[in-house]
Protein backbone atom coordinates (compact mmCIF):
# COMPACT_ATOMS: atom_id res chain seq x y z
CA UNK A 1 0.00 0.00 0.00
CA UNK A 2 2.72 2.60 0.82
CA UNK A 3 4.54 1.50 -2.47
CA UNK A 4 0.86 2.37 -4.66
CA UNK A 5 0.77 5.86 -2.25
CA UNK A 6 4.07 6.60 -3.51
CA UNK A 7 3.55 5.90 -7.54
CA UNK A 8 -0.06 8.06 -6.83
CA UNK A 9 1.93 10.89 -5.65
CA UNK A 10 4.71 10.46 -8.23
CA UNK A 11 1.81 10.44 -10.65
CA UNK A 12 -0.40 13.68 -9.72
CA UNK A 13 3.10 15.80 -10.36
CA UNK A 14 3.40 14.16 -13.78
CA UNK A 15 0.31 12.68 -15.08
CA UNK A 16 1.52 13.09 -18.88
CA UNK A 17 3.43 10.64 -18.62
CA UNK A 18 1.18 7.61 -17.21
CA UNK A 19 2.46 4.44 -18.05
CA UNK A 20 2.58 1.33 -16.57
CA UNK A 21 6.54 1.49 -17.10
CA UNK A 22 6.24 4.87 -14.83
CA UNK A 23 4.98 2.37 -12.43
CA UNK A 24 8.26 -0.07 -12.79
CA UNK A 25 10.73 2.88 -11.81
CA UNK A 26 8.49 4.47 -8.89
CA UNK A 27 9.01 0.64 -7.80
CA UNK A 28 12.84 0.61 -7.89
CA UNK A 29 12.78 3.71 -6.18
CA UNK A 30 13.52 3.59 -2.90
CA UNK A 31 16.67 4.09 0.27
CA UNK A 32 19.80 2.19 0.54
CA UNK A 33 18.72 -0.70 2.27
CA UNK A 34 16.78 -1.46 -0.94
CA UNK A 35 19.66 -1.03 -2.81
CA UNK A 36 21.79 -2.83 -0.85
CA UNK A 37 18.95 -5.91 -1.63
CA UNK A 38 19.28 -5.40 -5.36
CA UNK A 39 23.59 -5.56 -4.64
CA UNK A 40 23.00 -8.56 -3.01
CA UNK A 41 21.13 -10.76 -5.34
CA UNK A 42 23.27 -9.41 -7.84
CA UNK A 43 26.66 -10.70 -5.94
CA UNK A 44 24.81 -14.27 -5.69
CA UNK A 45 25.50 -14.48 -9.35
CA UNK A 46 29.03 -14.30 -8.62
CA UNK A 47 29.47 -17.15 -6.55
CA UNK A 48 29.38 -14.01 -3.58
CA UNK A 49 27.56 -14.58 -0.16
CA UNK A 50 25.90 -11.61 1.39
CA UNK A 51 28.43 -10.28 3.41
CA UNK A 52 30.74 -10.41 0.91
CA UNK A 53 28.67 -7.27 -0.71
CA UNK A 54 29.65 -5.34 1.97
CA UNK A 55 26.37 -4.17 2.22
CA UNK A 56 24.83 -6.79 4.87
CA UNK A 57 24.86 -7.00 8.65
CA UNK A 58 22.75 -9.51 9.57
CA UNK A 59 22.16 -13.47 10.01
CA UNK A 60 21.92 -15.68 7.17
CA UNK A 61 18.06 -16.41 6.95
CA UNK A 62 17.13 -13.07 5.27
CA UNK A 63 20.13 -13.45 3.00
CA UNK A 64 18.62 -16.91 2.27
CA UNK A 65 15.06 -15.69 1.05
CA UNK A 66 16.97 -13.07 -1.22
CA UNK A 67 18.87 -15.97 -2.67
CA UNK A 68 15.16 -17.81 -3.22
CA UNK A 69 13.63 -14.14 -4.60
CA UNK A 70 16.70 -13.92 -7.14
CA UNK A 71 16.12 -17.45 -8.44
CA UNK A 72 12.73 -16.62 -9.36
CA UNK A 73 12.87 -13.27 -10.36
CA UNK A 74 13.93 -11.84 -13.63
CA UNK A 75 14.35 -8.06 -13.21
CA UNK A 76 14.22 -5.39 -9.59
CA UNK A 77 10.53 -4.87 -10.51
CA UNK A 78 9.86 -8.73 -9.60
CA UNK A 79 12.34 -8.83 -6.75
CA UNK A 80 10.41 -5.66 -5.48
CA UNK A 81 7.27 -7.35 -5.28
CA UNK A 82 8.12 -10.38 -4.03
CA UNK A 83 9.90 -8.92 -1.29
CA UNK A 84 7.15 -6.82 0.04
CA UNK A 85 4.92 -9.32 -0.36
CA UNK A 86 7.62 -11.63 1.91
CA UNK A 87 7.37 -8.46 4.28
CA UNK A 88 3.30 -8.58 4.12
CA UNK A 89 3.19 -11.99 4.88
CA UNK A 90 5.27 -11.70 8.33
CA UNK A 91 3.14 -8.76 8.89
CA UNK A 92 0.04 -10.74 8.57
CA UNK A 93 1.41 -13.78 10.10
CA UNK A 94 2.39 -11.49 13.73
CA UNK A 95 -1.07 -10.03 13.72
CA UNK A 96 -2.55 -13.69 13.18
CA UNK A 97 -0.43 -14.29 16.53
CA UNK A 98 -2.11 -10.64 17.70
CA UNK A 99 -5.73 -12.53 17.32
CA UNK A 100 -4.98 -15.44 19.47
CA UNK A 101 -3.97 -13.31 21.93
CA UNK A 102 -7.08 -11.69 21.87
CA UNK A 103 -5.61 -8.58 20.49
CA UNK A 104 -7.86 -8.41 17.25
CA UNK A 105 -8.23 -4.67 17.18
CA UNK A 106 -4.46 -4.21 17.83
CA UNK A 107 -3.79 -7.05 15.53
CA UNK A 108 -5.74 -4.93 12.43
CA UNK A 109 -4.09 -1.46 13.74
CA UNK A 110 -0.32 -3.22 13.70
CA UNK A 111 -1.26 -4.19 10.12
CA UNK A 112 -2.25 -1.13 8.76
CA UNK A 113 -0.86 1.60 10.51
CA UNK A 114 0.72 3.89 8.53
CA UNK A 115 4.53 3.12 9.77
CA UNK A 116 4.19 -0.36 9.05
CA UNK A 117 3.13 0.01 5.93
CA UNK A 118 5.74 2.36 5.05
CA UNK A 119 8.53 0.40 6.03
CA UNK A 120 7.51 -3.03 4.97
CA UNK A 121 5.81 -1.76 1.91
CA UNK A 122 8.04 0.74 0.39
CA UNK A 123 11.26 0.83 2.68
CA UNK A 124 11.10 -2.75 2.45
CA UNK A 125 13.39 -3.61 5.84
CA UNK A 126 13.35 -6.50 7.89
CA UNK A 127 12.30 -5.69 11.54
CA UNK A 128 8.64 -7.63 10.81
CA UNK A 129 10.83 -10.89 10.26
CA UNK A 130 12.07 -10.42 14.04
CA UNK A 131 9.11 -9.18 15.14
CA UNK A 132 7.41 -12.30 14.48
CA UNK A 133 9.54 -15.06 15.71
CA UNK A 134 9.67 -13.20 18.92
CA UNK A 135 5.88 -12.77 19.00
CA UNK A 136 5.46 -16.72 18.88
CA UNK A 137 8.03 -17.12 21.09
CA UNK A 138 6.49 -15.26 23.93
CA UNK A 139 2.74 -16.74 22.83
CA UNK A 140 4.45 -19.90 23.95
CA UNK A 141 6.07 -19.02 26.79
CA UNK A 142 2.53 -17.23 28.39
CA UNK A 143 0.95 -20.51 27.63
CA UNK A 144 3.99 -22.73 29.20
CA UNK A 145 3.66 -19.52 32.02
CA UNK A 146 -0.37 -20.41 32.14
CA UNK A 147 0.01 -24.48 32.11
CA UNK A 148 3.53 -25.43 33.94
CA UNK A 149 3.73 -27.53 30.69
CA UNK A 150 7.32 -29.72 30.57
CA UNK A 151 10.51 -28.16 29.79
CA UNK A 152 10.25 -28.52 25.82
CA UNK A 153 8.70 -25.72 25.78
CA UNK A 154 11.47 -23.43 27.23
CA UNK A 155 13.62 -25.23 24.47
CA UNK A 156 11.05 -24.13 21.95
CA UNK A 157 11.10 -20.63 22.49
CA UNK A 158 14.93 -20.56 22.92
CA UNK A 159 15.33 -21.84 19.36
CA UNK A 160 12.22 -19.36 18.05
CA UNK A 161 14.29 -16.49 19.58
CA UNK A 162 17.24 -17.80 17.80
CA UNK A 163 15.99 -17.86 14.82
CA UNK A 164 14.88 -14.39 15.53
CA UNK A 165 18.32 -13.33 15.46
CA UNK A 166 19.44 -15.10 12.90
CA UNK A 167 17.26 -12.55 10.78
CA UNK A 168 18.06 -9.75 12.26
CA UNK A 169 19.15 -9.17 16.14
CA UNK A 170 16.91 -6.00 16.92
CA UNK A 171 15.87 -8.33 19.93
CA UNK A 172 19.20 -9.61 21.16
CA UNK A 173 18.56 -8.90 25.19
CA UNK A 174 15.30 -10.65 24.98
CA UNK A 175 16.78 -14.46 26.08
CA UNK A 176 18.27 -12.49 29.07
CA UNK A 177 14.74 -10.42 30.01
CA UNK A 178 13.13 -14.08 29.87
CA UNK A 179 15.84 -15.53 32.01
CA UNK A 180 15.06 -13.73 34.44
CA UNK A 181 11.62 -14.49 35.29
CA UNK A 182 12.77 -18.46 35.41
CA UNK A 183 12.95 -19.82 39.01
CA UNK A 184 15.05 -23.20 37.63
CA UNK A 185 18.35 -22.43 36.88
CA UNK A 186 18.34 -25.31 33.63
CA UNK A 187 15.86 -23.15 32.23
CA UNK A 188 17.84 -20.04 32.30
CA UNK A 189 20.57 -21.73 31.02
CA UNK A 190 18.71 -23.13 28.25
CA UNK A 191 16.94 -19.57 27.52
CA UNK A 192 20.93 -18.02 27.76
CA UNK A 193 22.61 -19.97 25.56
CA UNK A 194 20.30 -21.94 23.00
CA UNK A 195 19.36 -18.71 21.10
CA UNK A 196 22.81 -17.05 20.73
CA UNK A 197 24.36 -20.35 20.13
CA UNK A 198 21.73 -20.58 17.04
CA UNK A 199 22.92 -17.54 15.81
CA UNK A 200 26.62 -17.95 16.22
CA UNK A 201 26.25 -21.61 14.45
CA UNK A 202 23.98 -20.48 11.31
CA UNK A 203 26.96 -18.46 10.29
CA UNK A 204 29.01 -21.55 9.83
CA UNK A 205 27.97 -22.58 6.81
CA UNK A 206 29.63 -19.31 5.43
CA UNK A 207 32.68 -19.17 7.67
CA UNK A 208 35.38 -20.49 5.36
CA UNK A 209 34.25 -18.60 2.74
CA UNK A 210 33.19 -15.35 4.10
CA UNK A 211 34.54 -15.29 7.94
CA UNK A 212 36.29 -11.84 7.63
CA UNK A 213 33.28 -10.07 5.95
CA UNK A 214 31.17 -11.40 8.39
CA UNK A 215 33.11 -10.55 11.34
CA UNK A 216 33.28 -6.81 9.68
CA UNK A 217 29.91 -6.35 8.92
CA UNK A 218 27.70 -8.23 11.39
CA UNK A 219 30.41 -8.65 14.95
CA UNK A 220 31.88 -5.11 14.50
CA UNK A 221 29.57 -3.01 12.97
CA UNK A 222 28.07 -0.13 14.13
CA UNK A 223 25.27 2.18 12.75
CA UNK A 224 25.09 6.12 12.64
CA UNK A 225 25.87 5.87 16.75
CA UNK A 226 23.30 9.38 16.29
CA UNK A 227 22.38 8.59 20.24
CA UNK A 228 19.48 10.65 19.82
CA UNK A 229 17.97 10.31 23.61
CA UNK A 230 20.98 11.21 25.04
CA UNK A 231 21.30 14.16 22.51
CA UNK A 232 18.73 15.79 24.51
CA UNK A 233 20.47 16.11 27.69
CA UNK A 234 24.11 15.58 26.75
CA UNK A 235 26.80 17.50 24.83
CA UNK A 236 28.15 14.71 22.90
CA UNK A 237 31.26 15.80 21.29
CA UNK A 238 32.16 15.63 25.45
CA UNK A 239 30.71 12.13 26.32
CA UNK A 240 32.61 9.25 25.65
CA UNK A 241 30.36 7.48 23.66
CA UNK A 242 31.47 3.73 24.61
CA UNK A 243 30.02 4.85 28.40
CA UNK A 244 26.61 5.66 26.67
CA UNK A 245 26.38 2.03 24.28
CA UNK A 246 27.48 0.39 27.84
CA UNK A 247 24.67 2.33 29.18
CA UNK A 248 22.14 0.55 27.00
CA UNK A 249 23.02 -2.11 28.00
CA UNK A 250 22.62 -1.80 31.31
CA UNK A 251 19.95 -0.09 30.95
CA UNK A 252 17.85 -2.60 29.00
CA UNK A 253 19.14 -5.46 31.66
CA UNK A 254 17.48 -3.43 34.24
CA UNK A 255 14.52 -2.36 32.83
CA UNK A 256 14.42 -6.59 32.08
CA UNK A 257 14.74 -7.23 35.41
CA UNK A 258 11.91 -4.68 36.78
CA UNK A 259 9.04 -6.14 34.34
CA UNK A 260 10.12 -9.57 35.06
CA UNK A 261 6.84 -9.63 37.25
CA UNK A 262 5.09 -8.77 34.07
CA UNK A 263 2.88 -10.74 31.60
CA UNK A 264 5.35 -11.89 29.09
CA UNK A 265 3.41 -10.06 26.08
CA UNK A 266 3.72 -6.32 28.38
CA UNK A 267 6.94 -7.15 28.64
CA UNK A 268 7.68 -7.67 25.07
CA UNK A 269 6.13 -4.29 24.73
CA UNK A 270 8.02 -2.51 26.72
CA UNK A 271 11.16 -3.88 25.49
CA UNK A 272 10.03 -3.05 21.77
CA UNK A 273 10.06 0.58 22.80
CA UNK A 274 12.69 0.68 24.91
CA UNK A 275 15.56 -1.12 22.47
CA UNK A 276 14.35 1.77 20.24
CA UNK A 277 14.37 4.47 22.84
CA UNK A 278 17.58 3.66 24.66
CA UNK A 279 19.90 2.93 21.24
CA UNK A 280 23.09 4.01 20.26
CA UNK A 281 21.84 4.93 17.07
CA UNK A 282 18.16 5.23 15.20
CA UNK A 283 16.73 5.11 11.83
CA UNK A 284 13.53 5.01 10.28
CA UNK A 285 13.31 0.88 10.39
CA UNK A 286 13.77 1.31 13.66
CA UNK A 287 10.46 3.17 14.55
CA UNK A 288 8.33 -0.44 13.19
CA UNK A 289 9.23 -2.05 16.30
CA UNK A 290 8.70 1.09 18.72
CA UNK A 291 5.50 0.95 16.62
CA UNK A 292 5.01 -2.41 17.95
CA UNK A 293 5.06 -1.87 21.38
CA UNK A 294 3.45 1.67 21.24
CA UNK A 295 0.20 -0.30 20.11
CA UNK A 296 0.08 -3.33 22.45
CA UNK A 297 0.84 -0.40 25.20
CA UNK A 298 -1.69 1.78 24.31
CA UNK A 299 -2.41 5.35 25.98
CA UNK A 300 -1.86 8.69 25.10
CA UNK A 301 1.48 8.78 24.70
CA UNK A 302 1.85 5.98 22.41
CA UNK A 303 -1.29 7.56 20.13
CA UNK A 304 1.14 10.71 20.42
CA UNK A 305 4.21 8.33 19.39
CA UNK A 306 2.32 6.78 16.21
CA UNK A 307 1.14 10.37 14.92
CA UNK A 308 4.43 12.38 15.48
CA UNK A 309 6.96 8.91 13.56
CA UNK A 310 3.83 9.14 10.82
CA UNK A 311 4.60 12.91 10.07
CA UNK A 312 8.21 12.11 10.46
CA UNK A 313 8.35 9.25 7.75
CA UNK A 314 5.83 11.40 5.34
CA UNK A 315 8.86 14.01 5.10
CA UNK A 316 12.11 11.89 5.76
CA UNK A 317 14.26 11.19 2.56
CA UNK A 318 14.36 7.65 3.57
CA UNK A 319 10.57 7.45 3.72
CA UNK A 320 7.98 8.53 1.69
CA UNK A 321 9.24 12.05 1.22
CA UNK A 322 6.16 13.74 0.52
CA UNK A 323 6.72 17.41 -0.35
CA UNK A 324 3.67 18.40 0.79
CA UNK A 325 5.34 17.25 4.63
CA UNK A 326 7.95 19.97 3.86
CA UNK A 327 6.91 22.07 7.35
CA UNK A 328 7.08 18.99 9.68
CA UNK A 329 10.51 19.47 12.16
CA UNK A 330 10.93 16.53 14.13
CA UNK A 331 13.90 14.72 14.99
CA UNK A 332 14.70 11.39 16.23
CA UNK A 333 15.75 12.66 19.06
CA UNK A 334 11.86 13.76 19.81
CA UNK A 335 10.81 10.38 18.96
CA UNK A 336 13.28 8.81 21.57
CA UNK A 337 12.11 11.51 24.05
CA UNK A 338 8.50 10.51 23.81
CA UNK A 339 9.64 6.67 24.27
CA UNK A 340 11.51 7.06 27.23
CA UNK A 341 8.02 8.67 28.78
CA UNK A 342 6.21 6.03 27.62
CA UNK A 343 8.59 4.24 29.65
CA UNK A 344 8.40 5.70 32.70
CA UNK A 345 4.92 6.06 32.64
CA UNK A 346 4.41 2.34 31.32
CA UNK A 347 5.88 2.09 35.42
CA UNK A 348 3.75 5.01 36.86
CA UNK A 349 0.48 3.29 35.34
CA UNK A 350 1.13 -0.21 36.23
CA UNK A 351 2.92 -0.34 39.81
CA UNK A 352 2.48 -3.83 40.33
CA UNK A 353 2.50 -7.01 38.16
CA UNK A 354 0.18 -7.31 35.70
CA UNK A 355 -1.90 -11.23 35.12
CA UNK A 356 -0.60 -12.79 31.76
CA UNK A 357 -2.86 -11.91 28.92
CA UNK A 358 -5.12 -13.99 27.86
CA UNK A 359 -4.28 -16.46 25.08
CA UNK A 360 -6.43 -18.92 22.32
């Protein structure tokens, strides 16, 4: 839907020239993660694997359905599609898990709100892929919470979570959030190590051929480091910035620790917005999974959340870049402000431990 908004704005400035192949190049349009897809295929053609592109930073999984989209595509207006519709399917699929835990409304909003849209339909990254392996890990874990069933559980959403990561990591301090509300120590273990030892070991495959890209573009790399909460209160030309990524850390470990009393889906939420609010760096892909959090919250705040990263998408370069959004002036470092209250007040509202929600 947000690719069709874009070709019907591209098409009221220049309706002369109408064509379907107008259509085909408003497709290819797009940001440099898009791109960096297109590179990618391409290099697979050369015997390359992703890394080796130097233009991807993730687990092998996503790099695996590119490799499937290039086999049966024959030009970047095929790839396009298929990869949004890829992206639409993981969107559908986490608000199918949205519906069986009684979330329906939430589960249509998450669908079609206007950030989602934008970034799996036109900026076309990956956070929905992580998004919804973590989703049905956690709609497992409430029910293991709800029935005391056997241990394979905890083994099942360790390896869901690790798969999770081996997409893309956005959720890395999850396993140690739901570590801490175990009581066995087995099961923390298991929870610990299973998922990051799934993503270590899906690189292996690759290693031999690819182990010093890998290790440069996934173990080392770092984004914009634009620290745009701290920007508010902090000169940062005088801040050592390795105190302020230890300081996520940390931070997220506590803020793990206080909701561990927490239904496991709140505390999903509240670690969706805070990975986002608390991060070294931010950019626009980002905002989908503050997104999803803001909406299983709720409130004010997180209605004020959706409507200021809308506006900020509608202008941004990287989004939809409507000129019309030409007088909008906010910042990531607004958006980050605005999570960190919903943050505190997701505390301030809900003193005590909330039941687990409700599942099918």
């Amino acid at each position: 839907m947000s690719l069709l908004l874009r070709f019907r704005l591209t098409w009221r400035n220049d309706t002369s020239n109408f064509s379907i192949e107008n259509f085909r190049i408003v497709s290819d349009a797009g940001n440099f993660d898009l791109a960096s897809w297109f590179i990618i295929m391409e290099s697979f053609d050369s015997g390359k694997t992703p890394w080796e592109s130097g233009r991807y930073n993730y687990g092998p999984s996503w790099g695996a359905l590119l490799w499937l989209v290039n086999k049966i595509s024959d030009d970047n207006f095929d790839s396009r599609l298929l990869i949004v519709l890829i992206l639409f399917l993981f969107d559908l699929a986490t608000a199918l898990i949205l519906v069986k835990f009684n979330k329906r409304i939430l589960a249509v909003f998450y669908l079609l709100n206007p950030i989602s849209l934008t970034i799996s339909g036109y900026h076309n990254q990956i956070e929905t892929t992580a998004i919804f392996f973590v989703l049905l890990s956690i709609f497992i874990f409430s029910n293991q919470t709800a029935r005391g069933d056997s241990r394979k559980r905890i083994w099942i959403v360790a390896s869901l979570i690790g798969i999770s990561l081996t997409f893309k990591h956005s959720f890395f301090i999850l396993p140690i959030w739901l570590a801490l509300r175990e009581s066995k120590i087995i099961d923390r273990l298991i929870l610990l190590i299973v998922p990051y030892l799934i993503f270590i070991v899906s690189f292996l495959p690759f290693w031999a051929q690819s182990n010093t890209a890998i290790i440069q573009n996934v173990f080392r790399y770092r984004s914009y480091q634009n620290f745009p909460l701290y920007a508010n209160f902090f000169d940062l030309t005088k801040v050592d910035l390795v105190y302020l990524s230890l300081t996520f850390v940390l931070g997220l470990i506590t803020l793990g620790f206080l909701a561990r009393k927490y239904s496991p889906l709140d505390s999903l939420a509240l670690l969706s917005i805070s990975i986002v609010a608390l991060a070294p760096s931010i950019a626009n892909q980002y905002l989908v999974l503050a997104t999803f959090g803001a909406i299983l919250i709720g409130g004010r705040l997180s209605f004020f959340f959706l409507f200021l990263a809308t506006l900020f998408l509608c202008k941004n370069p990287d989004g939809l870049e409507i000129p019309q959004f030409g007088f909008v002036n906010i910042s990531y470092s607004v958006l980050a402000l605005v999570l960190f209250c919903m943050i505190i007040n997701f505390f301030k509202n809900s003193p005590g431990a909330k039941p687990d929600s409700k599942v099918n």
